[in-house]
PDB file of N, CA and C in Angstrom:
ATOM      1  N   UNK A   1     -94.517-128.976 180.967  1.00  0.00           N
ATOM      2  CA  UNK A   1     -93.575-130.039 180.685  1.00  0.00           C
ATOM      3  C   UNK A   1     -92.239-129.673 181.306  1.00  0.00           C
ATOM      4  N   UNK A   2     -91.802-130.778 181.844  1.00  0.00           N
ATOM      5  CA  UNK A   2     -90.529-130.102 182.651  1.00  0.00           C
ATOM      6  C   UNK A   2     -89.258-130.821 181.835  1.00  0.00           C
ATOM      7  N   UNK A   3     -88.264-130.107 181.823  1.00  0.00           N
ATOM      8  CA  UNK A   3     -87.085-130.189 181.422  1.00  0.00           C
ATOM      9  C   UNK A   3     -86.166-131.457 181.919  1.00  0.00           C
ATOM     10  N   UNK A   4     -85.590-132.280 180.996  1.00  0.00           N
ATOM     11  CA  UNK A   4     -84.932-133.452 181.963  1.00  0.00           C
ATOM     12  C   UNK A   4     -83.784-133.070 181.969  1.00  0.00           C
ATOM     13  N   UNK A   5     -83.049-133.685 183.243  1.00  0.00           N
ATOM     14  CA  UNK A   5     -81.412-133.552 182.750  1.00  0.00           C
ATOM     15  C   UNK A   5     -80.586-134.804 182.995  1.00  0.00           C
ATOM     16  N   UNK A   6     -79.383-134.835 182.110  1.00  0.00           N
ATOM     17  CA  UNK A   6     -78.893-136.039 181.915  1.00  0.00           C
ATOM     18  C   UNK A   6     -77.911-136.455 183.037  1.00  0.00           C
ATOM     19  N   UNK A   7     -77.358-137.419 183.520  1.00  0.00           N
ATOM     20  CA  UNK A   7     -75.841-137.721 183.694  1.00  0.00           C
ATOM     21  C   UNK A   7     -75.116-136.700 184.922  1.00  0.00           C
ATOM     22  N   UNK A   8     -76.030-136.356 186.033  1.00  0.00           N
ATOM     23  CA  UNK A   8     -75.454-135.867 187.088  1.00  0.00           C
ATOM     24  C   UNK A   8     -75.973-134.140 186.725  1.00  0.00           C
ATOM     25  N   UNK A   9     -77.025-133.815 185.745  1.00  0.00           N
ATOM     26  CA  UNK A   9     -77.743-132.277 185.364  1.00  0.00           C
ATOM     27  C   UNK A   9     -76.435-131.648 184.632  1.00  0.00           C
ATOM     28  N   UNK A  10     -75.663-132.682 183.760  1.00  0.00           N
ATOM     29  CA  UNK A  10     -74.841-132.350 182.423  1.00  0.00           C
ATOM     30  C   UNK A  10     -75.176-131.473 181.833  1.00  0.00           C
ATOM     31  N   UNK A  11     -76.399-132.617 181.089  1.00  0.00           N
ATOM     32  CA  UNK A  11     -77.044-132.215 179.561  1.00  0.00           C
ATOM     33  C   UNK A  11     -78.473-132.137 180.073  1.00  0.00           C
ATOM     34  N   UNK A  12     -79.031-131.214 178.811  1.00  0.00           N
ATOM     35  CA  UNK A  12     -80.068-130.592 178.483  1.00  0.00           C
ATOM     36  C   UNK A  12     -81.058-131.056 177.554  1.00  0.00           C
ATOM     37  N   UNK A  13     -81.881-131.885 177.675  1.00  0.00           N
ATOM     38  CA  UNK A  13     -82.952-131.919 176.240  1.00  0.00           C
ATOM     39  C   UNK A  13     -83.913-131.036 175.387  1.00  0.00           C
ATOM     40  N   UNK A  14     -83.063-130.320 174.757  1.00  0.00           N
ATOM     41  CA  UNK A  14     -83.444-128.915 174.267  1.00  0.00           C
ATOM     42  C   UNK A  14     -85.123-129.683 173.360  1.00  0.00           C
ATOM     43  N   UNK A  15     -84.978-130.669 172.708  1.00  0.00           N
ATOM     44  CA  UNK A  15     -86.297-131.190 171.848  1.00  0.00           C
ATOM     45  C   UNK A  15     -85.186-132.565 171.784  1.00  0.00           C
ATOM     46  N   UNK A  16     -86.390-132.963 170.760  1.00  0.00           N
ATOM     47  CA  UNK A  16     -86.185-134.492 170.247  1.00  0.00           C
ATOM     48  C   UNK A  16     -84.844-135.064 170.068  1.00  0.00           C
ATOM     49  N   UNK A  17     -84.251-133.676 168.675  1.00  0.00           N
ATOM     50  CA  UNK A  17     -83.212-134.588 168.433  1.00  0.00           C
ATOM     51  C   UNK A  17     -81.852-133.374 169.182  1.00  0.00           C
ATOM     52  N   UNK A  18     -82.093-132.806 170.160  1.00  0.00           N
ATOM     53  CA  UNK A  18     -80.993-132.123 170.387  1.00  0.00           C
ATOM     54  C   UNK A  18     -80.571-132.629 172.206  1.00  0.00           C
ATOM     55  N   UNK A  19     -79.486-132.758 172.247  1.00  0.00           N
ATOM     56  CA  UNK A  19     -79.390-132.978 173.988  1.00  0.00           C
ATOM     57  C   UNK A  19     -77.645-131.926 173.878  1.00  0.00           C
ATOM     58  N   UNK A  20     -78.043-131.226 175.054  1.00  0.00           N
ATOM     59  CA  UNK A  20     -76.902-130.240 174.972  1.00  0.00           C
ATOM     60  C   UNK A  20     -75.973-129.923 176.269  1.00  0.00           C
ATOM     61  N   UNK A  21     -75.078-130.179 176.284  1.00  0.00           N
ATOM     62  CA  UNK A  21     -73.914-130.006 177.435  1.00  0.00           C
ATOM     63  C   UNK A  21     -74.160-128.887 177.938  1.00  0.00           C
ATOM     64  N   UNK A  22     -74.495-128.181 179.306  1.00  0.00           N
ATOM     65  CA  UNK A  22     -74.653-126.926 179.609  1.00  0.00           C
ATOM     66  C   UNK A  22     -73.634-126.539 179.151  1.00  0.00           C
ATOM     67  N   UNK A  23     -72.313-126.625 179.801  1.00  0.00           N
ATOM     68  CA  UNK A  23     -70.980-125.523 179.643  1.00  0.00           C
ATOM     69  C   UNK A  23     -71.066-124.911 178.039  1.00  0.00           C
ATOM     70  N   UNK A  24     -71.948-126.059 177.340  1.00  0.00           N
ATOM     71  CA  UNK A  24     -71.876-124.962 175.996  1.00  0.00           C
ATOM     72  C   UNK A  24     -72.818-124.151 175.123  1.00  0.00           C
ATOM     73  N   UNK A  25     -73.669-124.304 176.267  1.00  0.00           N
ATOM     74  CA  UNK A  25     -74.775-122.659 176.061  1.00  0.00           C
ATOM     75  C   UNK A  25     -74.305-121.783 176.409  1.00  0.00           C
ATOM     76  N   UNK A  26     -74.452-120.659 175.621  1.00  0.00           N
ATOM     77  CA  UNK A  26     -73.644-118.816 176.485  1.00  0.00           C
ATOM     78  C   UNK A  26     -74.857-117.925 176.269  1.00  0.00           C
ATOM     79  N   UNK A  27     -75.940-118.789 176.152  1.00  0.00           N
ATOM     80  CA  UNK A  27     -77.110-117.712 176.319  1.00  0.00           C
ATOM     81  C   UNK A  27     -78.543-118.024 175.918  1.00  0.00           C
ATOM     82  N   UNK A  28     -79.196-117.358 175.694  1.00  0.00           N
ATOM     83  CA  UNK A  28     -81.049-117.083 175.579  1.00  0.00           C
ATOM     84  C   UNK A  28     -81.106-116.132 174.587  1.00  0.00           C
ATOM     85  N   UNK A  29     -82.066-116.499 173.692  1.00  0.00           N
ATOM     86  CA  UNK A  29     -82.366-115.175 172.811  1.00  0.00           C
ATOM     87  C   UNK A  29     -83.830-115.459 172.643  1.00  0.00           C
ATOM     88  N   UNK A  30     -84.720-114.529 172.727  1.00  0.00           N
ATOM     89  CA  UNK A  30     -85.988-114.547 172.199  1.00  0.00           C
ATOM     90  C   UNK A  30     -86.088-113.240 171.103  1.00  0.00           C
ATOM     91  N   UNK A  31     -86.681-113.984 169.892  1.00  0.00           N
ATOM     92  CA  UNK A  31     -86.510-113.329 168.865  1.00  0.00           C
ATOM     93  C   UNK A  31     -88.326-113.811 168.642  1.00  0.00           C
ATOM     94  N   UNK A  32     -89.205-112.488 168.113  1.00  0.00           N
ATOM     95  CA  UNK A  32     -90.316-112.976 167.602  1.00  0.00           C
ATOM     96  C   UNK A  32     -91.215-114.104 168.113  1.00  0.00           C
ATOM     97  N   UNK A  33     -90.838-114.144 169.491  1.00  0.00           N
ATOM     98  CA  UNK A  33     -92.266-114.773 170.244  1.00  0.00           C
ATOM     99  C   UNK A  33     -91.440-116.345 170.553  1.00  0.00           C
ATOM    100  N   UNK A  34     -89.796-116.511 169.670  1.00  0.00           N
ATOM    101  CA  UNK A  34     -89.491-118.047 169.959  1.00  0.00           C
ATOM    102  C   UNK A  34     -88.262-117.829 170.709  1.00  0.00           C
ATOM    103  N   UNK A  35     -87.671-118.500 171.612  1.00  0.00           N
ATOM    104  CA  UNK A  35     -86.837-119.171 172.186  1.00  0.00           C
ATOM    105  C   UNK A  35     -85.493-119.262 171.723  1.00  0.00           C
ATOM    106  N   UNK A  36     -84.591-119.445 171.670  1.00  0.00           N
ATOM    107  CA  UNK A  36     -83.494-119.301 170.564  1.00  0.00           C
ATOM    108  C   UNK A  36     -82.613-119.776 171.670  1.00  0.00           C
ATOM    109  N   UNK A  37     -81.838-121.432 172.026  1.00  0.00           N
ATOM    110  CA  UNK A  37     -80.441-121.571 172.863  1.00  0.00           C
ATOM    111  C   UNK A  37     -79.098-120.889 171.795  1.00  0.00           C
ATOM    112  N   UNK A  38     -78.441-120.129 172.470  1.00  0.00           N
ATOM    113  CA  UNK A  38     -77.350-119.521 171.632  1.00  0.00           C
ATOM    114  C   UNK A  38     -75.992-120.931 172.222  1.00  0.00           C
ATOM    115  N   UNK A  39     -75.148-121.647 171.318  1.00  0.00           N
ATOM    116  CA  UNK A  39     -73.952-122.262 171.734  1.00  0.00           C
ATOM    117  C   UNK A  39     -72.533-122.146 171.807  1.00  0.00           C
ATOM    118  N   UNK A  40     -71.987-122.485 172.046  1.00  0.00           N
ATOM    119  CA  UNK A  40     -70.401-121.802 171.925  1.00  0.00           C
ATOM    120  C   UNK A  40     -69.991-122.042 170.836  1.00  0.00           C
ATOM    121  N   UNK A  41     -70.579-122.983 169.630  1.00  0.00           N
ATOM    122  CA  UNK A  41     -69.798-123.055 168.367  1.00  0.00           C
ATOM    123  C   UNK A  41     -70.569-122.186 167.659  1.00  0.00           C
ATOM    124  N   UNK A  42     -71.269-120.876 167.984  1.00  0.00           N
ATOM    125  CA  UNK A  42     -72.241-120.248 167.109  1.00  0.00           C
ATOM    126  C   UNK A  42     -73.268-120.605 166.394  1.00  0.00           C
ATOM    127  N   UNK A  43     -74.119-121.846 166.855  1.00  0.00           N
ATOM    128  CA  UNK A  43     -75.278-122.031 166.222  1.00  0.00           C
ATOM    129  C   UNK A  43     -75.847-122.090 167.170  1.00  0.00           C
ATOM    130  N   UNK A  44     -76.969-121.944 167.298  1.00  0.00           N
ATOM    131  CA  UNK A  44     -78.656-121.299 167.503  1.00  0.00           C
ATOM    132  C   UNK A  44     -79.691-122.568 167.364  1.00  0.00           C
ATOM    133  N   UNK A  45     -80.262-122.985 168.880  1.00  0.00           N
ATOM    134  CA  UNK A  45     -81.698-124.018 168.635  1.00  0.00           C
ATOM    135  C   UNK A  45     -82.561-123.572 169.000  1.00  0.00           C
ATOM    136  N   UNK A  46     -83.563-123.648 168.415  1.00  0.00           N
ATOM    137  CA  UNK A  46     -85.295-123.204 168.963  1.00  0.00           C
ATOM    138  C   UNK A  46     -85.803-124.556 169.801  1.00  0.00           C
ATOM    139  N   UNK A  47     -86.087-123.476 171.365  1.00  0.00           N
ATOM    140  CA  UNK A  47     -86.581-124.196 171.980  1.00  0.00           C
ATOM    141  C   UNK A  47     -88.386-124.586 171.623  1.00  0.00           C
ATOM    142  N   UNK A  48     -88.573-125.692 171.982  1.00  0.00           N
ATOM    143  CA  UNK A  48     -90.020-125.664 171.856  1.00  0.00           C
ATOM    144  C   UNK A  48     -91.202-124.632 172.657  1.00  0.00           C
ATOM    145  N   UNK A  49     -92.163-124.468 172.354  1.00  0.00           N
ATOM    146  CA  UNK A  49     -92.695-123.712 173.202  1.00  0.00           C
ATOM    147  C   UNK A  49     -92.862-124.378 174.498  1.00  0.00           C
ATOM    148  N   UNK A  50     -93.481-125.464 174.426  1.00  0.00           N
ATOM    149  CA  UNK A  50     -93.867-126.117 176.345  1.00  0.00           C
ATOM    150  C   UNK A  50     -92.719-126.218 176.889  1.00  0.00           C
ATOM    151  N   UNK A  51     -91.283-125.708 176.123  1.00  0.00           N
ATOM    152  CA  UNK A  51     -90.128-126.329 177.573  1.00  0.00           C
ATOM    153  C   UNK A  51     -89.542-125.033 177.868  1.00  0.00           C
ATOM    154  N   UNK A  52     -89.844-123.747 177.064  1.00  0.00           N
ATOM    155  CA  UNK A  52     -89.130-122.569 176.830  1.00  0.00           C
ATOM    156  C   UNK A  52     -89.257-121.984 178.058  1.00  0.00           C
ATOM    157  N   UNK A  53     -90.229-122.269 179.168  1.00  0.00           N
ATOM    158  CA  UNK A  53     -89.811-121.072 180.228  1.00  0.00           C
ATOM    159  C   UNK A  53     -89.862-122.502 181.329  1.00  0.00           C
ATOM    160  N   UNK A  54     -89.489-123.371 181.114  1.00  0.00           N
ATOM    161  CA  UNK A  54     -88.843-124.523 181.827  1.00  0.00           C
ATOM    162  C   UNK A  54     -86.930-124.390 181.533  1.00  0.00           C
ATOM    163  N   UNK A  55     -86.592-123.745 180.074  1.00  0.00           N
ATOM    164  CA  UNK A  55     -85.258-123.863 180.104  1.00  0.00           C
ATOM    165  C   UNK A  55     -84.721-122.533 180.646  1.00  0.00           C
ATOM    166  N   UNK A  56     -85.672-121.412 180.672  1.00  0.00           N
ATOM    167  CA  UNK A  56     -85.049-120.319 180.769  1.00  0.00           C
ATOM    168  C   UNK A  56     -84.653-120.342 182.522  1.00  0.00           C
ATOM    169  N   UNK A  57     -85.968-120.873 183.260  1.00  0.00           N
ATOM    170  CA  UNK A  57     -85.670-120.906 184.900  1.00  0.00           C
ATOM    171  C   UNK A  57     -84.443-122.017 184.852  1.00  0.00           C
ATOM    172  N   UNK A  58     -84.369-122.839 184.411  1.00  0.00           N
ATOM    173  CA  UNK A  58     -83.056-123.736 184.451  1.00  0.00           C
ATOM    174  C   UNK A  58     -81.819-122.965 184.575  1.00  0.00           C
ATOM    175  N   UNK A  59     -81.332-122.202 183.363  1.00  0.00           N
ATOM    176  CA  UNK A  59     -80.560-121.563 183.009  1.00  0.00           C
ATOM    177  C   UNK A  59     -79.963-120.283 183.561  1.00  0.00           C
ATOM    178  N   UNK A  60     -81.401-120.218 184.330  1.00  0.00           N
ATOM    179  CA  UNK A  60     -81.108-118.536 185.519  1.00  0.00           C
ATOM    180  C   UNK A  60     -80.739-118.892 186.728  1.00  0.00           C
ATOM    181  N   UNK A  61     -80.601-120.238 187.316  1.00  0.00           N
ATOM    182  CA  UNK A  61     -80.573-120.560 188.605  1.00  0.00           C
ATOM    183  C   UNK A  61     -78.877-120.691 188.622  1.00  0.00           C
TER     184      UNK A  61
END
C-alpha cells in the first residue's frame, strides 16, 4: 500500500483519522515490532503495518 501525499507532498496520511504536516514529524521510533511517528508537539502515532515501511522510505529520502 503506498503512502499518499497531500497538497503539493505537504501532508502525510499516517491512517484513517490522522493526516500530518511533514515539517512536524522529528522522527521514527520502532518500539516492539510497531511503528511509532514521533511529532513536534510530543505525541506519538502508530503507523499501520501495510504503510510502515512505505512511511519510513518517505521520510529517509
Amino acid at each position: 500500500m503506498s503512502v499518499k501525499l497531500f497538497a503539493d507532498n505537504d501532508f502525510i496520511r499516517i491512517d484513517r483519522s490522522h493526516l500530518v504536516h511533514i515539517s512536524y514529524i522529528k522522527g521514527l521510533d520502532l518500539r516492539s515490532g510497531v511503528t511509532f511517528v514521533k511529532l513536534s508537539n510530543q505525541k506519538e502515532l502508530a503507523v499501520p503495518r501495510r504503510k510502515s515501511a512505505s512511511i519510513r522510505a518517505l521520510l529517509a529520502s
